[in-house]
N, C-alpha and C. Protein backbone atom coordinates (compact mmCIF):
# COMPACT_ATOMS: atom_id res chain seq x y z
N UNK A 1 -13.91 -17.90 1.22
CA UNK A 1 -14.61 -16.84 0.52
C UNK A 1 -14.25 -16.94 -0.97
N UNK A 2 -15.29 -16.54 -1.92
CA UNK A 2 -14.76 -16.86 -3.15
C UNK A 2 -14.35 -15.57 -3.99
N UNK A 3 -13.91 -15.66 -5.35
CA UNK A 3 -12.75 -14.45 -5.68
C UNK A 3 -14.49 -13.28 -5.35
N UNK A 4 -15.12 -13.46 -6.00
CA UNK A 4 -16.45 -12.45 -6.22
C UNK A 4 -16.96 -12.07 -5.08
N UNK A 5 -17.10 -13.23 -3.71
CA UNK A 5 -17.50 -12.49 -2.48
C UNK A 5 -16.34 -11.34 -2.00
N UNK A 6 -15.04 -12.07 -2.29
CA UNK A 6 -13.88 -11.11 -1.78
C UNK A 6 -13.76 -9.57 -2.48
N UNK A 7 -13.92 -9.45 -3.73
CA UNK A 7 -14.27 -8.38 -4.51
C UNK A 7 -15.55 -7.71 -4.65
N UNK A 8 -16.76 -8.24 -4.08
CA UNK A 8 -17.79 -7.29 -3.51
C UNK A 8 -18.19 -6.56 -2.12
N UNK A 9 -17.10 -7.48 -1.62
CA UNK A 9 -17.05 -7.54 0.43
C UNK A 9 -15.69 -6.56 0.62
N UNK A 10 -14.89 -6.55 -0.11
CA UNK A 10 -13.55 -5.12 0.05
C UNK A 10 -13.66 -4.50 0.86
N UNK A 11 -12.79 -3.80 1.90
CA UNK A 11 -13.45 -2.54 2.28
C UNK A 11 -12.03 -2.45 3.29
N UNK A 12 -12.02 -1.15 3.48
CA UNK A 12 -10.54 -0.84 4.05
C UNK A 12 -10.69 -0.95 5.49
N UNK A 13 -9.92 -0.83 6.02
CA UNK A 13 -9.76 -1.23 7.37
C UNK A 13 -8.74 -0.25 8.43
N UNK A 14 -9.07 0.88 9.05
CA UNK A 14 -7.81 1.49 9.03
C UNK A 14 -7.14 0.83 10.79
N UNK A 15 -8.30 0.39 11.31
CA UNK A 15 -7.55 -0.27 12.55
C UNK A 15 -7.57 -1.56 12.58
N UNK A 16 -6.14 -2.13 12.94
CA UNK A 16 -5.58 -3.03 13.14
C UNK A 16 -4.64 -3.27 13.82
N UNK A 17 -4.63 -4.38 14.27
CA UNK A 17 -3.91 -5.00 15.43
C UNK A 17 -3.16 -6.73 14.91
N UNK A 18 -2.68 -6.81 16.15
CA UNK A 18 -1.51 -8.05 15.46
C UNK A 18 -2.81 -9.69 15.71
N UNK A 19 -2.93 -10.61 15.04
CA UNK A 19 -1.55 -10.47 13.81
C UNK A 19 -1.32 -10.15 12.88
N UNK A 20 -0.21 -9.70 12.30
CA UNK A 20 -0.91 -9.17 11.11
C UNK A 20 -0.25 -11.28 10.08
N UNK A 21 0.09 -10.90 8.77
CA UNK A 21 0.04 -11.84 7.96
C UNK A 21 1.56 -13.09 8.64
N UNK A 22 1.75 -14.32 8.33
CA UNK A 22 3.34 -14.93 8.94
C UNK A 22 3.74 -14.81 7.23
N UNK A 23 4.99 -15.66 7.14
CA UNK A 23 5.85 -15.70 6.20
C UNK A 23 4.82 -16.77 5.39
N UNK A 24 4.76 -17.59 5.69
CA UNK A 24 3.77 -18.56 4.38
C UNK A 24 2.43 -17.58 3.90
N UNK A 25 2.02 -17.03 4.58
CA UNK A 25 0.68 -15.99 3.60
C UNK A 25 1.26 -14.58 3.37
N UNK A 26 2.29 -14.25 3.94
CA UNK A 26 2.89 -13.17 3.17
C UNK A 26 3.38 -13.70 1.44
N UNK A 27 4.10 -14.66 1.71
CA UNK A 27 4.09 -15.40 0.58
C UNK A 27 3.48 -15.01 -0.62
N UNK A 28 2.02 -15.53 -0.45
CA UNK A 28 1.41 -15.85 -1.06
C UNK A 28 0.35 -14.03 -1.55
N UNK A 29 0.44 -13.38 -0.52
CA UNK A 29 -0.07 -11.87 -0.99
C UNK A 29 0.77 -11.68 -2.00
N UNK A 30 2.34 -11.32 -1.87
CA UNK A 30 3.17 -10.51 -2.41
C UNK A 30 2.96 -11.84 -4.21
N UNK A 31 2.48 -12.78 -4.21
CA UNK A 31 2.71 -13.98 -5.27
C UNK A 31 1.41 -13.32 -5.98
N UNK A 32 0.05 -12.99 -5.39
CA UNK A 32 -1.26 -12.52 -5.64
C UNK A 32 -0.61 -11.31 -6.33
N UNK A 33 0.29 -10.14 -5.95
CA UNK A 33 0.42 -9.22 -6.60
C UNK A 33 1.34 -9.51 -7.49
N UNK A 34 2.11 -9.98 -7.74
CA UNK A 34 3.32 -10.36 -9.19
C UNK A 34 2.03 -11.06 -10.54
N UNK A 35 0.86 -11.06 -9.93
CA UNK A 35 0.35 -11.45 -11.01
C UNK A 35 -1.17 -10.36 -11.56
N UNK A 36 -0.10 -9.29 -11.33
CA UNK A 36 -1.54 -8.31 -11.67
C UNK A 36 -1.06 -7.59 -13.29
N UNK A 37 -1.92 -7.00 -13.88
CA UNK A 37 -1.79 -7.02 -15.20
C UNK A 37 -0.38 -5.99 -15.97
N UNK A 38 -0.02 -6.22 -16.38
CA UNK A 38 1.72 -5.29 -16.25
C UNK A 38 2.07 -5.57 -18.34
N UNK A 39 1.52 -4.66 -18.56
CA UNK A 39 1.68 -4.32 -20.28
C UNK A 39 2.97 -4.60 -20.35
N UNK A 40 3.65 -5.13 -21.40
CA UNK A 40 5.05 -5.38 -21.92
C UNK A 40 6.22 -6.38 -20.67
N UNK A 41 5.39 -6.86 -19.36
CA UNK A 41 5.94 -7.51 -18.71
C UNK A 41 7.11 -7.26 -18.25
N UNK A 42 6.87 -5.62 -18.07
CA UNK A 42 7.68 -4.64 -17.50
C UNK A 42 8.73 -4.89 -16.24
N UNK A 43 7.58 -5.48 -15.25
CA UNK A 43 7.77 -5.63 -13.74
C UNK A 43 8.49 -3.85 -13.25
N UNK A 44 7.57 -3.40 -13.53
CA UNK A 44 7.63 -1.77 -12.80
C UNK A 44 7.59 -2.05 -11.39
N UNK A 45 7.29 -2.75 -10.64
CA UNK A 45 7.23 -2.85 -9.44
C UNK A 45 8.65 -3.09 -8.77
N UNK A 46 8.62 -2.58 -7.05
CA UNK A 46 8.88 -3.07 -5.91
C UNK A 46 8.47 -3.17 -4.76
N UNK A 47 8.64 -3.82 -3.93
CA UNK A 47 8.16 -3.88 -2.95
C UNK A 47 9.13 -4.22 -1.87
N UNK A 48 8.72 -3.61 -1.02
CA UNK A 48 9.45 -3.32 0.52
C UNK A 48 8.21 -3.55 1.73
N UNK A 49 8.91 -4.86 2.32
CA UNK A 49 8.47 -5.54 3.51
C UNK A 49 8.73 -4.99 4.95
N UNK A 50 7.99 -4.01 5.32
CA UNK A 50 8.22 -3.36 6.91
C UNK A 50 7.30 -4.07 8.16
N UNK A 51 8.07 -4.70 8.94
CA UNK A 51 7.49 -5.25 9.88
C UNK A 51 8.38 -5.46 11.18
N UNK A 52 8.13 -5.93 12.38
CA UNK A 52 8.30 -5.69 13.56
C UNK A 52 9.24 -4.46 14.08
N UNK A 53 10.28 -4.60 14.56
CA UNK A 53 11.02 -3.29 14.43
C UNK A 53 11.20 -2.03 13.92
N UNK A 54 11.30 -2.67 12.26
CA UNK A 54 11.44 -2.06 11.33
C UNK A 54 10.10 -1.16 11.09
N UNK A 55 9.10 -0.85 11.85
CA UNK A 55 8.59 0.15 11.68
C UNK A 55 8.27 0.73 11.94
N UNK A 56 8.77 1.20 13.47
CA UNK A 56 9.95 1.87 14.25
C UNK A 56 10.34 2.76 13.56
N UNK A 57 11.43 2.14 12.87
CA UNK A 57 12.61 3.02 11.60
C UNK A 57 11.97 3.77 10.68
N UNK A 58 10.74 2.89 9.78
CA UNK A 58 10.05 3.57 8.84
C UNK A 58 9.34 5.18 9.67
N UNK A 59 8.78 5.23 11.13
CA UNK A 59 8.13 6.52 11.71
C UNK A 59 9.08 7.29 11.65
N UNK A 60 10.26 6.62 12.05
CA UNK A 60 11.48 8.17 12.34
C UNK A 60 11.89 8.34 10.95
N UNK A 61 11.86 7.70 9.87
CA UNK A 61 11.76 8.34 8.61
C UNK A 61 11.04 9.48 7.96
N UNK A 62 9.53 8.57 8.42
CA UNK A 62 8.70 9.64 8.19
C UNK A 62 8.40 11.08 9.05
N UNK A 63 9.25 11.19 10.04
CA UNK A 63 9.09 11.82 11.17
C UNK A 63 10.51 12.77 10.73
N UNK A 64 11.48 12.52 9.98
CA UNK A 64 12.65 12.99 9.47
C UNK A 64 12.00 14.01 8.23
N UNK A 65 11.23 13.20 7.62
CA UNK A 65 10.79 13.98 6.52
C UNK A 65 10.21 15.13 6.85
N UNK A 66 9.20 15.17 7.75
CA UNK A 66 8.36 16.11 7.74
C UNK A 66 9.48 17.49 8.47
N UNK A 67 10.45 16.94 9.07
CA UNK A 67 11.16 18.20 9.94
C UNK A 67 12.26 18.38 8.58
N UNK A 68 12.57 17.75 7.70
CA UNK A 68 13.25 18.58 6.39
C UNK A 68 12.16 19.45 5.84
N UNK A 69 10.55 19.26 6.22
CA UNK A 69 10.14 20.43 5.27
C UNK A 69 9.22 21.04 6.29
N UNK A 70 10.33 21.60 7.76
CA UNK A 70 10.43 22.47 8.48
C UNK A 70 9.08 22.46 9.70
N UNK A 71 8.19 21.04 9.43
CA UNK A 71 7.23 21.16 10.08
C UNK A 71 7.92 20.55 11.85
N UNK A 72 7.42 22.16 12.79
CA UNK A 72 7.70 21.64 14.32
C UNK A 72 6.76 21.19 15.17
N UNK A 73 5.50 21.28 14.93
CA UNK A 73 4.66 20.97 16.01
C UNK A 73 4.81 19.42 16.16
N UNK A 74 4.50 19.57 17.59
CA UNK A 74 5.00 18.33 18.59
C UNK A 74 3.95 17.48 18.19
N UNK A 75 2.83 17.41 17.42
CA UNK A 75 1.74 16.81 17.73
C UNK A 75 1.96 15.73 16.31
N UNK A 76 2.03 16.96 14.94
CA UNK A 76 2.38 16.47 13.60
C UNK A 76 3.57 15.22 13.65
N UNK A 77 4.86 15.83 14.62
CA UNK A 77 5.79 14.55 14.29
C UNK A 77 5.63 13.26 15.26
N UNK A 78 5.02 13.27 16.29
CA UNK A 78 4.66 12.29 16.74
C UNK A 78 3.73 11.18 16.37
N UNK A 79 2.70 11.95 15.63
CA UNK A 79 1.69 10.83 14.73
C UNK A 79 2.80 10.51 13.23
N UNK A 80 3.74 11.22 13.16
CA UNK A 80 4.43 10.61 11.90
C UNK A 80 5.19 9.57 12.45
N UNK A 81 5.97 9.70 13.67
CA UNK A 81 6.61 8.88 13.94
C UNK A 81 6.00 7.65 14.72
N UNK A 82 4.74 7.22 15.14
CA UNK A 82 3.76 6.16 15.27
C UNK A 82 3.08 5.60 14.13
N UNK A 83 2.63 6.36 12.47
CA UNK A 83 2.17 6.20 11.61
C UNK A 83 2.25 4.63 11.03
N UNK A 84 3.66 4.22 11.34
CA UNK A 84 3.59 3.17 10.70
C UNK A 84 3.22 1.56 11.88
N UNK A 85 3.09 1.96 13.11
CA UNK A 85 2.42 1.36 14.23
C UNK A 85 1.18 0.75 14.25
N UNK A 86 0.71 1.22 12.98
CA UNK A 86 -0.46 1.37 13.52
C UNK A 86 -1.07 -0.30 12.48
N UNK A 87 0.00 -0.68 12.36
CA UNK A 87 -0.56 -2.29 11.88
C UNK A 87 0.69 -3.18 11.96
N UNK A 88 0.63 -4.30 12.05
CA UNK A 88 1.76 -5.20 12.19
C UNK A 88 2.50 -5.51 11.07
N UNK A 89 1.97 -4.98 9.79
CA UNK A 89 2.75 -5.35 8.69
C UNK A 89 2.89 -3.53 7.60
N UNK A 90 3.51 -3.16 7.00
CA UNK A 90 3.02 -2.06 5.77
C UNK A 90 4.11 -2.82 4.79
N UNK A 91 3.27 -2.96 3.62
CA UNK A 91 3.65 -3.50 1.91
C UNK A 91 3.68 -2.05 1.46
N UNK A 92 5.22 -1.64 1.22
CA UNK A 92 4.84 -0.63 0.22
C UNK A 92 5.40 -0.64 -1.29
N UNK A 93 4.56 -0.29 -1.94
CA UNK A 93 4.95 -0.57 -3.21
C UNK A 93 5.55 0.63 -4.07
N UNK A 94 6.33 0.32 -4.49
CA UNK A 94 7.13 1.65 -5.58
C UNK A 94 7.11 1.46 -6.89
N UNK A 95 7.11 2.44 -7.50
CA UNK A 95 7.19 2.23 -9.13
C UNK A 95 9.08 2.53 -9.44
N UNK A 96 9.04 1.76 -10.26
CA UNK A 96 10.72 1.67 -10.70
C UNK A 96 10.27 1.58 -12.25
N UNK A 97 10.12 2.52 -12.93
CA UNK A 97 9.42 2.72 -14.29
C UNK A 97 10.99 2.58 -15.15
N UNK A 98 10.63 1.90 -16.47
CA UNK A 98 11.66 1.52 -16.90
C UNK A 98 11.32 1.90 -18.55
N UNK A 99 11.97 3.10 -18.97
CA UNK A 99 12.09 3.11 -20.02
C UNK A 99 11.46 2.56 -21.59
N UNK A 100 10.53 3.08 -21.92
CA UNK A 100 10.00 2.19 -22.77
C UNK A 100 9.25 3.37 -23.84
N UNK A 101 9.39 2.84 -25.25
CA UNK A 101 8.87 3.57 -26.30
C UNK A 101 7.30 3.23 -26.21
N UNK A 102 6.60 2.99 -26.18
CA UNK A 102 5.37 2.51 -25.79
C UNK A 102 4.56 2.24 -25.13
N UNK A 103 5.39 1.86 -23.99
CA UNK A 103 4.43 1.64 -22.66
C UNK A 103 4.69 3.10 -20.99
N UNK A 104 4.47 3.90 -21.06
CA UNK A 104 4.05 5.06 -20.68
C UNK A 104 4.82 4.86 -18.84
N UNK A 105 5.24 6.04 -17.90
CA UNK A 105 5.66 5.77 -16.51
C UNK A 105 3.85 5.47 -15.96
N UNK A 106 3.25 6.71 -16.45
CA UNK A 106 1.96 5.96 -16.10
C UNK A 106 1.38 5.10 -15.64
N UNK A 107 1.43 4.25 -17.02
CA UNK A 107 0.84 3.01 -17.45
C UNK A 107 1.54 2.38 -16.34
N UNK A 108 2.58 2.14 -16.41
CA UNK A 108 3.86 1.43 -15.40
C UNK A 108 2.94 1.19 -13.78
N UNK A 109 2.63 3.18 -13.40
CA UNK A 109 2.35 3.28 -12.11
C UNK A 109 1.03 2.55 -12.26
N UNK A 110 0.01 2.59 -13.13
CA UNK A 110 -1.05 2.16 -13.13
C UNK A 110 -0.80 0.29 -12.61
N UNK A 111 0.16 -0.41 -13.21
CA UNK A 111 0.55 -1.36 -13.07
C UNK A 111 1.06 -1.84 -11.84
N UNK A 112 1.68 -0.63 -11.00
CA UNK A 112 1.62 -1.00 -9.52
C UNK A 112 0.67 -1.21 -8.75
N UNK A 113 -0.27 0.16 -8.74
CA UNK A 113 -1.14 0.53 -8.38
C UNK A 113 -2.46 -0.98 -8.42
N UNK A 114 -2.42 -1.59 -9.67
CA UNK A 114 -2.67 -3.01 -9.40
C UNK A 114 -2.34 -4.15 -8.73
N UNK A 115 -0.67 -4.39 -8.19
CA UNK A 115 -0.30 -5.10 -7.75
C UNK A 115 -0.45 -5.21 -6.42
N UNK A 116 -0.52 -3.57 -6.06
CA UNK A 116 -1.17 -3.21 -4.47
C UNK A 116 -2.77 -3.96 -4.20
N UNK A 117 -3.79 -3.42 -5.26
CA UNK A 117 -4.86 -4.19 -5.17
C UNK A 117 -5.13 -5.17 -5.20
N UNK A 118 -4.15 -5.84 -6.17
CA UNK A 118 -4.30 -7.76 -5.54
C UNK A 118 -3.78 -8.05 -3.90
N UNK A 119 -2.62 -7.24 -3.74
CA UNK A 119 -1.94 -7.80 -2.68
C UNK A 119 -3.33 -7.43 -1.43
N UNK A 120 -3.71 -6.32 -1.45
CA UNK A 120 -4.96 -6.25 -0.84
C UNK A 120 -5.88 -7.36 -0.77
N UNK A 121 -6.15 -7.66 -1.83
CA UNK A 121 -7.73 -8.42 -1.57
C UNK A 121 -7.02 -10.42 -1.87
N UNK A 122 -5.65 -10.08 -1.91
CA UNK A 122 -4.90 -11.51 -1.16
C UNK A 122 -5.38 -11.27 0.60
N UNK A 123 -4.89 -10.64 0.85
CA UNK A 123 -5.01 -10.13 2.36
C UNK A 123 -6.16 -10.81 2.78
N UNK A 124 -7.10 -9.51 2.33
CA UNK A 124 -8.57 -9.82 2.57
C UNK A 124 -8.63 -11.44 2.50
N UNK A 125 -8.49 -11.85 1.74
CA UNK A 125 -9.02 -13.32 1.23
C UNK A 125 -8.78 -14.29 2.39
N UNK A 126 -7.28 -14.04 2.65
CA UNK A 126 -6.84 -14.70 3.85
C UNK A 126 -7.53 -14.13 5.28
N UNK A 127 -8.30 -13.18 5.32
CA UNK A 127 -9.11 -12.94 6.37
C UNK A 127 -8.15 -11.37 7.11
N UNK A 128 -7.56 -11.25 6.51
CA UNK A 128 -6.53 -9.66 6.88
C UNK A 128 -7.37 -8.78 6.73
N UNK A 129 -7.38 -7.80 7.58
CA UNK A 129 -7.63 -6.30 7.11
C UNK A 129 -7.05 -5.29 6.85
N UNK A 130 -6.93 -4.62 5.66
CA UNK A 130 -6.31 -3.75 4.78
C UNK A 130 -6.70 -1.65 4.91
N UNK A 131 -5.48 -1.33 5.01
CA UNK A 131 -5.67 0.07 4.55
C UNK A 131 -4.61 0.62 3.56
N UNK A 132 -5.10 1.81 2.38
CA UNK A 132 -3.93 1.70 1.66
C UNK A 132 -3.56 3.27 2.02
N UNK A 133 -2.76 3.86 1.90
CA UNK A 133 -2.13 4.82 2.30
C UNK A 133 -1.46 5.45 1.68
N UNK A 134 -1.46 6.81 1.27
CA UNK A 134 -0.06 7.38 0.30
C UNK A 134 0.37 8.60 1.22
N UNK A 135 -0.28 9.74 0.85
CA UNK A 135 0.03 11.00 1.62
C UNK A 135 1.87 11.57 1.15
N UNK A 136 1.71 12.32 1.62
CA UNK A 136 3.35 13.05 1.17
C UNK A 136 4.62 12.21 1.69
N UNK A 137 4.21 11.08 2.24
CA UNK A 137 5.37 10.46 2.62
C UNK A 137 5.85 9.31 1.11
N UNK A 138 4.76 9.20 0.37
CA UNK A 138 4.99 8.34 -0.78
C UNK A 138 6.02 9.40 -2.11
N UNK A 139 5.59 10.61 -1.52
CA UNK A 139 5.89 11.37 -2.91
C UNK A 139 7.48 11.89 -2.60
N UNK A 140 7.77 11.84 -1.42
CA UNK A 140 8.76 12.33 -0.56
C UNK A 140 10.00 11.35 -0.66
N UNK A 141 11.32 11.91 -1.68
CA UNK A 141 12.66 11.30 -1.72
C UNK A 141 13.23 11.21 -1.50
N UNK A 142 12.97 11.21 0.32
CA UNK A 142 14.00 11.13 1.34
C UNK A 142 13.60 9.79 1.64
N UNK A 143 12.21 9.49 1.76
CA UNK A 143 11.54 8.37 2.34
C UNK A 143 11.70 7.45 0.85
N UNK A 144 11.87 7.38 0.16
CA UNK A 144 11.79 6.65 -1.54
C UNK A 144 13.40 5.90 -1.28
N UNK A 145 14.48 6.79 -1.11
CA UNK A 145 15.46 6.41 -0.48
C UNK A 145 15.65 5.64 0.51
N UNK A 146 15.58 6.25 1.47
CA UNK A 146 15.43 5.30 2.84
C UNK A 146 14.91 3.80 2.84
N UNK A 147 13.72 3.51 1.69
CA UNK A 147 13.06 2.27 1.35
C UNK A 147 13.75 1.63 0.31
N UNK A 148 14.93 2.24 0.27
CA UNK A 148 15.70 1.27 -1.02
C UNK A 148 15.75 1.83 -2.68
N UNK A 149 14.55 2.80 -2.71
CA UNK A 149 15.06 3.53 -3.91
C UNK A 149 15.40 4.09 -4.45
N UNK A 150 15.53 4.33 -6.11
CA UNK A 150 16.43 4.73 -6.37
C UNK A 150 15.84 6.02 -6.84
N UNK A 151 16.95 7.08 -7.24
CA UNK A 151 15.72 8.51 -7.75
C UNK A 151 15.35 8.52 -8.84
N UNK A 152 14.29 9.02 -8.85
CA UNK A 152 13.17 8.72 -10.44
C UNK A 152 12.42 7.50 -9.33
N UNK A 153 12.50 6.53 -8.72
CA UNK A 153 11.12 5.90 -7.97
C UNK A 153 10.14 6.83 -7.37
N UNK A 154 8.85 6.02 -7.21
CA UNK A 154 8.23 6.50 -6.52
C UNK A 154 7.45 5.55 -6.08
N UNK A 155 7.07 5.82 -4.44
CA UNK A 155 5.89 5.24 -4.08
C UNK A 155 4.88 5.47 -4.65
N UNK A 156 3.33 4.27 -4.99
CA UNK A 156 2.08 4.10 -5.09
C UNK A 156 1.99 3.86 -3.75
N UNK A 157 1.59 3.28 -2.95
CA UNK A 157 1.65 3.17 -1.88
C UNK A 157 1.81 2.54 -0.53
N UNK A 158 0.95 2.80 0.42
CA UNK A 158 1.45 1.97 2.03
C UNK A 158 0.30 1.27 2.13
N UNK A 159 0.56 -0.18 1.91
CA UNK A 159 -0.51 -1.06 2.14
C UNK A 159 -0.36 -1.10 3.49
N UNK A 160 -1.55 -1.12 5.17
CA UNK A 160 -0.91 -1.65 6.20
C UNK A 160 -2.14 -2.39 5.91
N UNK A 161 -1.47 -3.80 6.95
CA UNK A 161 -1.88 -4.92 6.76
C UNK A 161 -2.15 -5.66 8.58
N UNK A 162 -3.23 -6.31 8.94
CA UNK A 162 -3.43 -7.15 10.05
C UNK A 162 -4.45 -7.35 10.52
N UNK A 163 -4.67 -7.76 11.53
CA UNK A 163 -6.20 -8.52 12.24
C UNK A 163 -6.72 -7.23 12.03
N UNK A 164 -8.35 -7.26 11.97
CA UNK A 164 -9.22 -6.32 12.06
C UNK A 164 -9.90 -5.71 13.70
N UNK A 165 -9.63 -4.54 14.19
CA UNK A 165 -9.39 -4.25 15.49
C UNK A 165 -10.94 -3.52 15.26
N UNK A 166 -12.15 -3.96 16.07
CA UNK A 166 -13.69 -3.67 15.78
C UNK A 166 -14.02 -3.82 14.36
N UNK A 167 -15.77 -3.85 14.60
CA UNK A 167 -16.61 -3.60 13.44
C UNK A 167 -15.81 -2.82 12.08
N UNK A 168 -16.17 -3.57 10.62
CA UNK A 168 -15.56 -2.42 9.71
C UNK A 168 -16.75 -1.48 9.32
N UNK A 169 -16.47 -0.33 8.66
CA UNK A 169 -17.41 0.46 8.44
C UNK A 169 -18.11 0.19 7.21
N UNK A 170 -19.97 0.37 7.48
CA UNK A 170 -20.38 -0.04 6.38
C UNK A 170 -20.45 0.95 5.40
N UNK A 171 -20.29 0.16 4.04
CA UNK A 171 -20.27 0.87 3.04
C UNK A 171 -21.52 0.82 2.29
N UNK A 172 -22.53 2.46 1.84
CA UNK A 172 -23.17 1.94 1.21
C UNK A 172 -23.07 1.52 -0.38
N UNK A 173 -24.13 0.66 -1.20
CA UNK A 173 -24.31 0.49 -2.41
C UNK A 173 -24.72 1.53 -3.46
N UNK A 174 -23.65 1.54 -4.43
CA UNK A 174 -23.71 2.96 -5.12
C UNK A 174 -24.46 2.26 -6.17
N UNK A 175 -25.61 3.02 -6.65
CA UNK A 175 -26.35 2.53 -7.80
C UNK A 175 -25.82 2.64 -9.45
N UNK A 176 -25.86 1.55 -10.01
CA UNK A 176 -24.71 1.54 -10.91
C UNK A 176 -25.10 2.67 -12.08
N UNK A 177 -26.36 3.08 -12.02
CA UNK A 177 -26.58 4.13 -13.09
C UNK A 177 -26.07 5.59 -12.66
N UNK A 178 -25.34 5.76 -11.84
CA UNK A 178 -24.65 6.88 -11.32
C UNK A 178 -23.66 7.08 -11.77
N UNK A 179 -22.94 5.55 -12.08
CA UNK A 179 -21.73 5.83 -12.19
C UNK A 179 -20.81 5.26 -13.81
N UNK A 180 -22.48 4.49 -14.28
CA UNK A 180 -21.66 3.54 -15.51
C UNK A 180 -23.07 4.48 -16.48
N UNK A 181 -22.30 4.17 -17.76
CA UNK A 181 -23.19 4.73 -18.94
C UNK A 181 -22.35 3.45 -20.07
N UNK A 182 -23.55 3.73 -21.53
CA UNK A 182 -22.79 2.30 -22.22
C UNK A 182 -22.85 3.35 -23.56
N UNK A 183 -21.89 2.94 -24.11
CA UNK A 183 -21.73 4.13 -25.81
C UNK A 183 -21.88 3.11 -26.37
């Protein structure tokens, strides 16, 4: 597929099944995102690799979180604690914003927030199907911790990543005078 079919053909994927990516095209996603556009060559980014077991650990994290902010129903912590099941791989990416007279935490997150989208449409390219994910578990510094960071990080978000499990949903074509104007 070429970069332009892969960037007009996008489209998220929220079910998936194994396999998801091996170590040589993980590789090469997480290589797709170190090269997304990053003002002052910051490297605001991290990234944290959750897969087989380990995401397991990541549900009862997220399943920890939600009972620190007192939520009991049986139904809520059980989809938290399967959440991350639900693909064979999750890329999540954090901002580790670093100080700078000029270049903004923003800008920084904006700069993740790119590295996720390459690592995405690496995915895609390689024939993966992608969903990206944030929700209160990204904003949440119990779970920021638990993934290795430090405070002041934050998640952008939960890439999950793997085979495409049915049809994806079609998207329609938004007409570009809706949405673009030229000054």
């Amino acid at each position: 597929m070429s970069t332009l079919d892969t960037l007009l053909n996008r489209n998220s994927h929220p079910r998936l099944t194994e396999p998801g990516p091996d170590a040589d095209q993980l590789q090469m996603i997480l290589r797709a995102a170190l090269r997304a556009p990053d003002h002052g060559r910051l490297r605001p980014w991290r990234f944290v690799v959750i897969g087989g077991d380990r995401r397991a650990v990541l549900g009862e994290c997220f399943q920890h979180s939600l009972k620190l902010k007192g939520v009991t129903d049986d139904a809520q912590l059980k989809k938290a604690l399967n959440a991350p099941l639900r693909a064979p791989l999750v890329l999540a990416g954090l901002l580790r914003a670093v100080d700078h007279e000029k270049i903004s935490r923003d800008e920084q997150g904006h700069a993740v927030a790119a590295a996720l989208h390459a690592a995405q449409l690496a995915a895609d390219a390689l024939g993966f199907g992608c969903v990206w994910r944030t929700g209160g578990y990204a904003t949440d510094p119990h779970v920021v911790e638990a993934l290795g960071g430090d405070p002041g990080d934050q998640i952008i978000g939960f890439l999950y990543m793997g085979t495409r499990d049915g049809p994806s949903k079609l998207l329609s074509e938004e007409p570009l005078e809706s949405l673009v104007s030229y000054f």
